[in-house]
PDB file of N, CA and C in Angstrom:
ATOM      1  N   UNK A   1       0.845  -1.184   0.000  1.00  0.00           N
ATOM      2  CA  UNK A   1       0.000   0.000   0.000  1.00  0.00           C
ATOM      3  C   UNK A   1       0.889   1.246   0.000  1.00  0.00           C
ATOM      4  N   UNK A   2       0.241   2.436  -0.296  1.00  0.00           N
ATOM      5  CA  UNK A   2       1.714   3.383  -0.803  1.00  0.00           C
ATOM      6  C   UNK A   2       1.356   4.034   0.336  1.00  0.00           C
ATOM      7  N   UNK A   3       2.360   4.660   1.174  1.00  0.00           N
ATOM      8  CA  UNK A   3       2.641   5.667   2.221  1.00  0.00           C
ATOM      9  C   UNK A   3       2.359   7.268   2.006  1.00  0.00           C
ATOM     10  N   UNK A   4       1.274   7.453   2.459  1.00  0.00           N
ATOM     11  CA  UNK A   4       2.138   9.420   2.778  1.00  0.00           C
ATOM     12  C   UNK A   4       3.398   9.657   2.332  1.00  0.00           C
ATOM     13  N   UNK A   5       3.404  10.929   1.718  1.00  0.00           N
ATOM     14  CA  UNK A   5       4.686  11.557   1.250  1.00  0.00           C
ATOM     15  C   UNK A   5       4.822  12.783   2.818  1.00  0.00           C
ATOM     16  N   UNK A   6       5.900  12.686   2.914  1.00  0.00           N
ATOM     17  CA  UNK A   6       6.161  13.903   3.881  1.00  0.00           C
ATOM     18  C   UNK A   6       6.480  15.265   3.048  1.00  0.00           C
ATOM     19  N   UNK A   7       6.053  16.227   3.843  1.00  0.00           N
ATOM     20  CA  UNK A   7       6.201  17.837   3.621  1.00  0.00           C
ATOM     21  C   UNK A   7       8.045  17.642   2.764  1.00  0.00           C
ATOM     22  N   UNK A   8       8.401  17.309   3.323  1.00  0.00           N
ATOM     23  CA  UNK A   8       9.900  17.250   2.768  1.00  0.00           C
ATOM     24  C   UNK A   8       9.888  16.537   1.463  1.00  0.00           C
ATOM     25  N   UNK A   9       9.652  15.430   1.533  1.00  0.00           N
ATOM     26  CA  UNK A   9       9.770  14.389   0.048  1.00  0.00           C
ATOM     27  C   UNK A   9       8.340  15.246  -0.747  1.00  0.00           C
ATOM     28  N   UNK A  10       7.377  15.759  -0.223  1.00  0.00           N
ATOM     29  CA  UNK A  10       6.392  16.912  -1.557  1.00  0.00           C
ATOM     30  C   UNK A  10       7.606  17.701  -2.191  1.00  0.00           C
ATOM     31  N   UNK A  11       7.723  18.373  -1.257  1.00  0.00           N
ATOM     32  CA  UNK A  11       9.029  19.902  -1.791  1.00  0.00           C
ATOM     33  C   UNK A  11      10.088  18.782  -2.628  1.00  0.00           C
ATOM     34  N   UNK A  12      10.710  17.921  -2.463  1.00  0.00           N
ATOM     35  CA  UNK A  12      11.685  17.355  -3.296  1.00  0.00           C
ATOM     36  C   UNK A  12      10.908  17.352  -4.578  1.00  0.00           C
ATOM     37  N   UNK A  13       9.751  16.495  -4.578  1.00  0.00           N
ATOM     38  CA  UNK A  13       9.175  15.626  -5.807  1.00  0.00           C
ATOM     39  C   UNK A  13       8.616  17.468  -6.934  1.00  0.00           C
ATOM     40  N   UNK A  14       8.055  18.160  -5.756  1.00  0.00           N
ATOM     41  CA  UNK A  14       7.844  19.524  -6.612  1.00  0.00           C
ATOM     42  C   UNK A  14       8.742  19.988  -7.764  1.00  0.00           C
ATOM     43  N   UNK A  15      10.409  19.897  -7.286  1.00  0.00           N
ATOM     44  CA  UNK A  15      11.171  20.343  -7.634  1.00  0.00           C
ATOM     45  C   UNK A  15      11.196  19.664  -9.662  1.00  0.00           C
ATOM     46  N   UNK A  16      10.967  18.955  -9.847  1.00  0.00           N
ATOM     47  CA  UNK A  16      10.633  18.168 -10.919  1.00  0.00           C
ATOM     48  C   UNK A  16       9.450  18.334 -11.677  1.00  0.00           C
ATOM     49  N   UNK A  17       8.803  18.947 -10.880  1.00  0.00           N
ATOM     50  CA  UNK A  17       7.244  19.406 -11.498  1.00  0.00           C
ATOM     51  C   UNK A  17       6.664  20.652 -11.642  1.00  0.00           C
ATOM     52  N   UNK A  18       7.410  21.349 -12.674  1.00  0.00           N
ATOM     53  CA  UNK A  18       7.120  23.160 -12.484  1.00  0.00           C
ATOM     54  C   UNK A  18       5.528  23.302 -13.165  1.00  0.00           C
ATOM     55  N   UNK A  19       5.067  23.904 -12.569  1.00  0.00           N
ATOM     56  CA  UNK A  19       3.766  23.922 -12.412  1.00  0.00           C
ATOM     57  C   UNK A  19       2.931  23.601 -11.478  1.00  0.00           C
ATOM     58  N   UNK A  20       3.480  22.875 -10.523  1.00  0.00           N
ATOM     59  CA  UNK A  20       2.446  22.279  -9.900  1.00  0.00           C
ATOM     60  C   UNK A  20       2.907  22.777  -8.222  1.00  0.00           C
ATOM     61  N   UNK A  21       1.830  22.527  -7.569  1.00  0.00           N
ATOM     62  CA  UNK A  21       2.009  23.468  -5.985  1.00  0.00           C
ATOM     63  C   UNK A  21       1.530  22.529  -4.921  1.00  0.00           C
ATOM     64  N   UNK A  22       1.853  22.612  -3.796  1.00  0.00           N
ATOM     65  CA  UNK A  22       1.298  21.872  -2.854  1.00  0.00           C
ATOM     66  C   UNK A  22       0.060  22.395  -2.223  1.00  0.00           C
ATOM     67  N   UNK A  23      -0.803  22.280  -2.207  1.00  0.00           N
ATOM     68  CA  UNK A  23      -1.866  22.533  -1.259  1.00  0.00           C
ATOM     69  C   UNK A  23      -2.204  21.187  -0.040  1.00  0.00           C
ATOM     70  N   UNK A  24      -3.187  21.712   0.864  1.00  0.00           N
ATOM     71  CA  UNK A  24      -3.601  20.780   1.807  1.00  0.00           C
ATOM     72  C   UNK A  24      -3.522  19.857   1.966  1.00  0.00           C
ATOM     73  N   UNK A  25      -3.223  18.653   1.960  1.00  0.00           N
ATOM     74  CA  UNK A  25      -3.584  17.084   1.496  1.00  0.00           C
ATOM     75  C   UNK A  25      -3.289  16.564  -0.052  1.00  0.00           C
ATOM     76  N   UNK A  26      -3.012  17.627  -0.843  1.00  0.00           N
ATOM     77  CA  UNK A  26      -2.687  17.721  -2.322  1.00  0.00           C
ATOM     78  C   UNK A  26      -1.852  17.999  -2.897  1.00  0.00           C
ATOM     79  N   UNK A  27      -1.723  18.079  -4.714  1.00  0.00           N
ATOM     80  CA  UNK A  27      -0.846  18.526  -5.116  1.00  0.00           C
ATOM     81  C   UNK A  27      -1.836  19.076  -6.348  1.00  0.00           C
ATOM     82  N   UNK A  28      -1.634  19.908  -6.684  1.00  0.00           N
ATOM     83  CA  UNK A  28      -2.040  21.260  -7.572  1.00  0.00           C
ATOM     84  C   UNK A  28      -1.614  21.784  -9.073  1.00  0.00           C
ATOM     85  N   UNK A  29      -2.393  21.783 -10.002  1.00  0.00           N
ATOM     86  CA  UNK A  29      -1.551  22.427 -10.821  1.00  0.00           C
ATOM     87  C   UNK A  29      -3.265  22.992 -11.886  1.00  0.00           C
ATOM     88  N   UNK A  30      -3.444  24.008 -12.553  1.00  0.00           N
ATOM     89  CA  UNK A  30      -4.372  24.819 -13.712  1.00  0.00           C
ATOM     90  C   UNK A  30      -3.718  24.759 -14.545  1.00  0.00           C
ATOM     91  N   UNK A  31      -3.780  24.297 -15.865  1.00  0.00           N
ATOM     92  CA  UNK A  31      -3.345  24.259 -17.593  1.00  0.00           C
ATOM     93  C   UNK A  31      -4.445  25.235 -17.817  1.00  0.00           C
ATOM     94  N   UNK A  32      -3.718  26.219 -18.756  1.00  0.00           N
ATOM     95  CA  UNK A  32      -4.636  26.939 -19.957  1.00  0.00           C
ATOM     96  C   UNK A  32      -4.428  26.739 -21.185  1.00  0.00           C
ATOM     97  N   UNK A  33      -5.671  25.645 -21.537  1.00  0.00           N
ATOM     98  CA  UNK A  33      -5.322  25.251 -23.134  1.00  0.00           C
ATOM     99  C   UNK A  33      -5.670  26.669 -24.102  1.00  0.00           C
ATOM    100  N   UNK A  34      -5.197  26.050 -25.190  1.00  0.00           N
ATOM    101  CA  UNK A  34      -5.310  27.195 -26.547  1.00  0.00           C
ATOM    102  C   UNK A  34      -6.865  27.686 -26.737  1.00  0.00           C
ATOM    103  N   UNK A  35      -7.605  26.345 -26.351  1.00  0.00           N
ATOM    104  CA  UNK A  35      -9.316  26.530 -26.655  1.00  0.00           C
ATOM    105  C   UNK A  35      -9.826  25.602 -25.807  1.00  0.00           C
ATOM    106  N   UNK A  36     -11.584  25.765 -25.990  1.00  0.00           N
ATOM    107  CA  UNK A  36     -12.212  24.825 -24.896  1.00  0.00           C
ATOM    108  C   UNK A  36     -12.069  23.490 -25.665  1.00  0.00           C
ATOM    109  N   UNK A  37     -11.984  23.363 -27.025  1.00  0.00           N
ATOM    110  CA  UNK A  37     -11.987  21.983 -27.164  1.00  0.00           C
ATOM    111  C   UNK A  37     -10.099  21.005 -27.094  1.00  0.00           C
ATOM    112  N   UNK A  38      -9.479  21.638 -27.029  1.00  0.00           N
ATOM    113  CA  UNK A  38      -8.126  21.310 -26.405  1.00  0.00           C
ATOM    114  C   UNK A  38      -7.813  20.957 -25.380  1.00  0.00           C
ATOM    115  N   UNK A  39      -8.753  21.512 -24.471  1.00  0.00           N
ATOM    116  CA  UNK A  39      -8.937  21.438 -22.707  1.00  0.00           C
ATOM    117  C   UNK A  39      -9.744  20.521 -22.795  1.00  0.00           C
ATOM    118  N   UNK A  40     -10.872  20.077 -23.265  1.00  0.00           N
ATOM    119  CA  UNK A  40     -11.600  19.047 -23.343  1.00  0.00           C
ATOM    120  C   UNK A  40     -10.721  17.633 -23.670  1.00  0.00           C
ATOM    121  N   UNK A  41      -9.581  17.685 -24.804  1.00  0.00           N
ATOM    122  CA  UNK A  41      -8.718  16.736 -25.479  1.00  0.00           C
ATOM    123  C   UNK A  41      -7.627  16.432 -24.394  1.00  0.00           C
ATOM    124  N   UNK A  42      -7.186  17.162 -23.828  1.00  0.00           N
ATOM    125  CA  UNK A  42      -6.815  17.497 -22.369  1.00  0.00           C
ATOM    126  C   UNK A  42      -7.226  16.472 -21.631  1.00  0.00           C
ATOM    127  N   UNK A  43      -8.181  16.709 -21.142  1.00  0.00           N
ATOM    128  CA  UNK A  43      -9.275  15.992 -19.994  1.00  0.00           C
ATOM    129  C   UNK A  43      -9.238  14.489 -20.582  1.00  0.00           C
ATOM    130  N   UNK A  44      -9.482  14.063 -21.903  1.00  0.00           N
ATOM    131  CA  UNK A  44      -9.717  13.196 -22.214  1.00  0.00           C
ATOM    132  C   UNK A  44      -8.375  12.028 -22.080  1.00  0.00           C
ATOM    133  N   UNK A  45      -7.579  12.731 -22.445  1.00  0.00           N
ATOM    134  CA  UNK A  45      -5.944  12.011 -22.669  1.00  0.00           C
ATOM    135  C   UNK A  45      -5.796  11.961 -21.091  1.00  0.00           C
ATOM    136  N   UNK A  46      -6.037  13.008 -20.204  1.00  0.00           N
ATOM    137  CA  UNK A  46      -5.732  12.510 -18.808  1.00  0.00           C
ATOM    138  C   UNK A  46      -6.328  11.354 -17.869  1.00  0.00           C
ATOM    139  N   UNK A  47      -7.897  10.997 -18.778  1.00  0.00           N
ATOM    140  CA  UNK A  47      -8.699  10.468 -18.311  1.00  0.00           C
ATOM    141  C   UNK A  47      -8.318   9.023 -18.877  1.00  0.00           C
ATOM    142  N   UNK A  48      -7.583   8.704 -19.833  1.00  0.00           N
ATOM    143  CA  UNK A  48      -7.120   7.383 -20.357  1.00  0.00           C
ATOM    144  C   UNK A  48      -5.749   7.169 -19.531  1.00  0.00           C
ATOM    145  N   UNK A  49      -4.913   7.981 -19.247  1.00  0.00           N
ATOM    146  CA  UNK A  49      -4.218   7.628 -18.244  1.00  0.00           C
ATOM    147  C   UNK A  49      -4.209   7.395 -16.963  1.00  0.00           C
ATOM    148  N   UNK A  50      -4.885   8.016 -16.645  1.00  0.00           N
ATOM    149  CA  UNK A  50      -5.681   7.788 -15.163  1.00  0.00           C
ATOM    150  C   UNK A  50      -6.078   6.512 -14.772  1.00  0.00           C
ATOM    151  N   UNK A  51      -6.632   5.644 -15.861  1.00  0.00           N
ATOM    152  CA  UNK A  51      -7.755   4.700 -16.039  1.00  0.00           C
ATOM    153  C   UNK A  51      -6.677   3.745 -16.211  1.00  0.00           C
ATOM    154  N   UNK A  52      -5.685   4.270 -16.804  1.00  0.00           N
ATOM    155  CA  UNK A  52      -4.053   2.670 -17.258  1.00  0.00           C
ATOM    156  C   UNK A  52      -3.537   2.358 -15.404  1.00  0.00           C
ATOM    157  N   UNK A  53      -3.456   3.786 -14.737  1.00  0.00           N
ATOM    158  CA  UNK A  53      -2.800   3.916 -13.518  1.00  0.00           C
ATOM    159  C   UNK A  53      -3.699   3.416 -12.575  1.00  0.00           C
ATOM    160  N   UNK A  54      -4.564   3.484 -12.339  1.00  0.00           N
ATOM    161  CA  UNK A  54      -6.035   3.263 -11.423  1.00  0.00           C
ATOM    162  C   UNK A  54      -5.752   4.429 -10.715  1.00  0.00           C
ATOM    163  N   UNK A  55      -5.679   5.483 -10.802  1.00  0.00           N
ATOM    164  CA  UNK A  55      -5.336   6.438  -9.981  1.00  0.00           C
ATOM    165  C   UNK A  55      -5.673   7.815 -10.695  1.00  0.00           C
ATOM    166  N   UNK A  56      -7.247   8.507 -10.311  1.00  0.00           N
ATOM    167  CA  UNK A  56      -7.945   8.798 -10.560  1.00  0.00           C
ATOM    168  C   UNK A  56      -7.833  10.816 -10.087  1.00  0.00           C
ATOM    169  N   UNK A  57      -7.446  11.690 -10.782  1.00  0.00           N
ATOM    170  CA  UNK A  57      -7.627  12.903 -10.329  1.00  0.00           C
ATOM    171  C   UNK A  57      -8.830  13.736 -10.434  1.00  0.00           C
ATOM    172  N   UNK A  58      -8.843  14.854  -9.511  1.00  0.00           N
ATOM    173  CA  UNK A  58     -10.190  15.357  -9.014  1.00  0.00           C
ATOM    174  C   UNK A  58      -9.977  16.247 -10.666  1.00  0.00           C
ATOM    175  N   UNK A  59     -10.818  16.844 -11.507  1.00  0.00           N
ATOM    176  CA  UNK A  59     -10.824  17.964 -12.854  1.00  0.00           C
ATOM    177  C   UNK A  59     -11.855  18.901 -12.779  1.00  0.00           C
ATOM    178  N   UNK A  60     -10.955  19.907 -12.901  1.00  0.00           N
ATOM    179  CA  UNK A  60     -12.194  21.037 -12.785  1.00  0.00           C
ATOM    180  C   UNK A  60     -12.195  21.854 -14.407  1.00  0.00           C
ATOM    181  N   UNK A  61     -13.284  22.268 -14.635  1.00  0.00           N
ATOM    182  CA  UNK A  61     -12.773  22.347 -16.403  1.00  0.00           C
ATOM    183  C   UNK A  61     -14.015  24.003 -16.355  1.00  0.00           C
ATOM    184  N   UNK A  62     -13.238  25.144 -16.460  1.00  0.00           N
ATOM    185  CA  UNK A  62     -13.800  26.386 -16.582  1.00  0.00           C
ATOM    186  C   UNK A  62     -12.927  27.343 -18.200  1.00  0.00           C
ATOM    187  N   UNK A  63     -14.274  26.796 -19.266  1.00  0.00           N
ATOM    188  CA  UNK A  63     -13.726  27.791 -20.326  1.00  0.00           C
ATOM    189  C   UNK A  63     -11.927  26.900 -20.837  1.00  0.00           C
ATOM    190  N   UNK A  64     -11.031  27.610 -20.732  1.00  0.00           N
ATOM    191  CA  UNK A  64      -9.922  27.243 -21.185  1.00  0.00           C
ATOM    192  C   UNK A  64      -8.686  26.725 -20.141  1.00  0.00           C
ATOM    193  N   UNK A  65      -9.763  27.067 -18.866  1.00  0.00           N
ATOM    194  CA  UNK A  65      -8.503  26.893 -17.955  1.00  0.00           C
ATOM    195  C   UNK A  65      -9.065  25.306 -17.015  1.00  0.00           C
ATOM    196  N   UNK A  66      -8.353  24.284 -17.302  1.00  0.00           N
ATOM    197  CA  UNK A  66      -8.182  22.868 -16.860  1.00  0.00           C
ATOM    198  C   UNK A  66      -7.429  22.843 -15.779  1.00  0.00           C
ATOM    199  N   UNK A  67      -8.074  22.674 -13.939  1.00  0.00           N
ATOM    200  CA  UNK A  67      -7.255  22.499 -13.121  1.00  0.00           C
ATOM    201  C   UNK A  67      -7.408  20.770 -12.400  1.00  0.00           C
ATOM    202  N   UNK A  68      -6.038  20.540 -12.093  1.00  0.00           N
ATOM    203  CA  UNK A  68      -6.252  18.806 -11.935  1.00  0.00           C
ATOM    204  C   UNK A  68      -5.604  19.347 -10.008  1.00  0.00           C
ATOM    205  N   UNK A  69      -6.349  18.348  -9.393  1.00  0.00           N
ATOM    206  CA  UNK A  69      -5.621  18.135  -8.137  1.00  0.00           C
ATOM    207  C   UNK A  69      -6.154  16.441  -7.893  1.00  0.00           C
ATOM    208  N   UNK A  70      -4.836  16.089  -7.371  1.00  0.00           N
ATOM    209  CA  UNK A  70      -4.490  15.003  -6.927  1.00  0.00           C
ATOM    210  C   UNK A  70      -4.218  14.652  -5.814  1.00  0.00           C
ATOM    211  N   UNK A  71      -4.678  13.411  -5.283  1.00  0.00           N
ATOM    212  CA  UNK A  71      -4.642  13.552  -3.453  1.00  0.00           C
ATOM    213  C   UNK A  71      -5.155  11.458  -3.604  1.00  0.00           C
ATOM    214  N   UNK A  72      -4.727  11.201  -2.879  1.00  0.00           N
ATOM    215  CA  UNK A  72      -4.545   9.573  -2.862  1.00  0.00           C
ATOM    216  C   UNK A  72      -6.092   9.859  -1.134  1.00  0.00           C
ATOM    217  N   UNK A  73      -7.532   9.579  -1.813  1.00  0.00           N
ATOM    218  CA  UNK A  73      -8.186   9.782  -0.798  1.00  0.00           C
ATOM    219  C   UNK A  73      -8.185   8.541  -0.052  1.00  0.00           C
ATOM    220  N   UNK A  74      -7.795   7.558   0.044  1.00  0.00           N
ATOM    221  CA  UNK A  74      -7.818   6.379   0.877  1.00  0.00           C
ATOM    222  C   UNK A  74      -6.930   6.818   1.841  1.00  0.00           C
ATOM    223  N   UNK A  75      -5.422   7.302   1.710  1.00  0.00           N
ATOM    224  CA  UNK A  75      -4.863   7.483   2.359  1.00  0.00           C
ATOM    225  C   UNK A  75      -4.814   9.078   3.079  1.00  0.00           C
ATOM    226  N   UNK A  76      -5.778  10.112   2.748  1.00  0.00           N
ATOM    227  CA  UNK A  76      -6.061  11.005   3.145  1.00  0.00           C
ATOM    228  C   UNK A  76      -4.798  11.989   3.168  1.00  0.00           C
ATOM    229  N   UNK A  77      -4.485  11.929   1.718  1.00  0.00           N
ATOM    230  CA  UNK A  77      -3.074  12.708   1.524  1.00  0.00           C
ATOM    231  C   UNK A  77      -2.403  12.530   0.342  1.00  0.00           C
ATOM    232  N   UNK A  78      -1.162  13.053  -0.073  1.00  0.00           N
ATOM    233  CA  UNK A  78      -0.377  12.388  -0.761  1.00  0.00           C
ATOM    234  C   UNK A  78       0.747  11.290  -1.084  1.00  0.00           C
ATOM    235  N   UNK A  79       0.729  10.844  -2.170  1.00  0.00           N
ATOM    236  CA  UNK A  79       1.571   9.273  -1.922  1.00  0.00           C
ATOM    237  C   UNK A  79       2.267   9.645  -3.163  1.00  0.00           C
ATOM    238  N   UNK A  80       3.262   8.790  -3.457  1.00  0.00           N
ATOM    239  CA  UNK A  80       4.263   8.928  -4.948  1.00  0.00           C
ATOM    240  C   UNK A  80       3.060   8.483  -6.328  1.00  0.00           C
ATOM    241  N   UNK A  81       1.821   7.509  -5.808  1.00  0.00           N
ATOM    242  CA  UNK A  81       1.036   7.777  -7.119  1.00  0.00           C
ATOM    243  C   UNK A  81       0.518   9.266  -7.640  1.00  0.00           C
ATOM    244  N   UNK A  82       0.197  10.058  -6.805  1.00  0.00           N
ATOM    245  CA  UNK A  82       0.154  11.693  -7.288  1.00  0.00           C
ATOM    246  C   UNK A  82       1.308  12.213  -7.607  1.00  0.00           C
ATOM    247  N   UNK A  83       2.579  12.054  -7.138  1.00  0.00           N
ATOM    248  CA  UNK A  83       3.568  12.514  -7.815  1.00  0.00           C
ATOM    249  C   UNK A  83       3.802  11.941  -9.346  1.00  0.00           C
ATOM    250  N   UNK A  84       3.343  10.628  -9.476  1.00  0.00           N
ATOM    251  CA  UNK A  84       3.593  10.007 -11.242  1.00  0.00           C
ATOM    252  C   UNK A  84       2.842  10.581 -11.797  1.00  0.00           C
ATOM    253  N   UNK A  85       1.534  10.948 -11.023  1.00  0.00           N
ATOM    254  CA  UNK A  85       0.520  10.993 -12.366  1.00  0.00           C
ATOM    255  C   UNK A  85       0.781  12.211 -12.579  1.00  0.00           C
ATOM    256  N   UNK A  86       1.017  13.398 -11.559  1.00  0.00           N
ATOM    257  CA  UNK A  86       1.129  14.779 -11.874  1.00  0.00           C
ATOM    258  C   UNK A  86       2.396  14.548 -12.709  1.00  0.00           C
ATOM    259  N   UNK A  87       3.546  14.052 -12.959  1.00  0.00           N
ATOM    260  CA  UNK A  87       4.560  14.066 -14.080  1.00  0.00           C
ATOM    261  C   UNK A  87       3.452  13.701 -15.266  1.00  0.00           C
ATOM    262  N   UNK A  88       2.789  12.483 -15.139  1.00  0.00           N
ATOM    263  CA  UNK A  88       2.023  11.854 -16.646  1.00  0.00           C
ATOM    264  C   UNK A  88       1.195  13.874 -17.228  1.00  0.00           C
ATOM    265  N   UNK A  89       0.327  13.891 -16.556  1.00  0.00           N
ATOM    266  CA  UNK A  89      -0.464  15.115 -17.123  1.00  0.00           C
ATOM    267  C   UNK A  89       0.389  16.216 -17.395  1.00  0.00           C
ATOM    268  N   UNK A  90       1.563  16.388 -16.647  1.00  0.00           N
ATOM    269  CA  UNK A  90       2.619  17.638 -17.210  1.00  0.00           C
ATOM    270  C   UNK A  90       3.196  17.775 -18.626  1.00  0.00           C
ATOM    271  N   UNK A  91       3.318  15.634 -18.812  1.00  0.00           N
ATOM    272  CA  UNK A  91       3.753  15.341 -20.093  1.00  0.00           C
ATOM    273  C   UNK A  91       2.356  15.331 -21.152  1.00  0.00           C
ATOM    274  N   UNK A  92       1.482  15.249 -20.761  1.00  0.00           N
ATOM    275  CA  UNK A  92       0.570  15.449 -21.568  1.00  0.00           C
ATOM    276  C   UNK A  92      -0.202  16.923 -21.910  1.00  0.00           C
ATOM    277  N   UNK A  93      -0.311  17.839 -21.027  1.00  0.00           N
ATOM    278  CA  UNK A  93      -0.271  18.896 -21.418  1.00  0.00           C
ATOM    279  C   UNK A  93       0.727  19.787 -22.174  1.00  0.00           C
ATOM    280  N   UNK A  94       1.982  19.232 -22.189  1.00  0.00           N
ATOM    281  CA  UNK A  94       2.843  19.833 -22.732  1.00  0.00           C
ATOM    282  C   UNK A  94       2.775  19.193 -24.235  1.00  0.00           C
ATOM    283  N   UNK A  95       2.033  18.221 -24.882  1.00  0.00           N
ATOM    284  CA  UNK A  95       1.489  17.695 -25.741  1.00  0.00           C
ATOM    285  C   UNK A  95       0.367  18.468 -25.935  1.00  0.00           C
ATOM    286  N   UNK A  96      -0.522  19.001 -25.235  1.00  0.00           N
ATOM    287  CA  UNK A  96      -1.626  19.753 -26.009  1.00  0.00           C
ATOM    288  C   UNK A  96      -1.858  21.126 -27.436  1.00  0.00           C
ATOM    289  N   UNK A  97      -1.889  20.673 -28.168  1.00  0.00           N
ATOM    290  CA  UNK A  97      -1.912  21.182 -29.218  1.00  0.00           C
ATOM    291  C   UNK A  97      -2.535  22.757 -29.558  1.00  0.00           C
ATOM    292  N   UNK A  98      -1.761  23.310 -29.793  1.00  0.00           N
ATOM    293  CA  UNK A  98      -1.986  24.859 -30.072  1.00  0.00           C
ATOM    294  C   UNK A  98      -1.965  25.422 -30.726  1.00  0.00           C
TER     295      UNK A  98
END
């Protein structure tokens, strides 16, 4: 079963993930695609990876701006599966087409 990340190992794993922020129990990051249907293509490509990982992020989808937060809710926090997947969606937004 995967462990809590400590305040220390977040700030390490951050360091690798520009874009993305720590909040509460989470890890954070808003993409602004080119258009709403990019952000939609977005959502979709994150949602097939998600589904390979079993590891499922919260999406909030306003207009052009796509925000993902990730938080391992069984364990009521973060674990290194939010740190992969937030790398997977960094690499996939940086794939979103413009």
């Amino acid at each position: 079963m995967a462990q809590l990340l400590t305040d220390d190992q977040i700030t390490e794993a951050l360091r690798d993930l520009p874009g993305w922020e720590a909040r509460p129990g989470a890890l954070f990051r808003a993409v602004t695609a080119p258009s709403f249907m990019a952000g939609i293509d977005l959502v979709d490509r994150v949602a097939q990876a998600a589904e390979q990982m079993n590891h499922h992020p919260d999406i909030d989808i306003r207009w052009t701006t796509i925000s993902f937060s990730l938080t391992t809710h069984a364990m009521g926090g973060v674990t290194d599966n939010d740190v992969k997947l937030a790398g997977r969606i960094s690499a996939l937004a940086e794939d979103t087409p413009g």
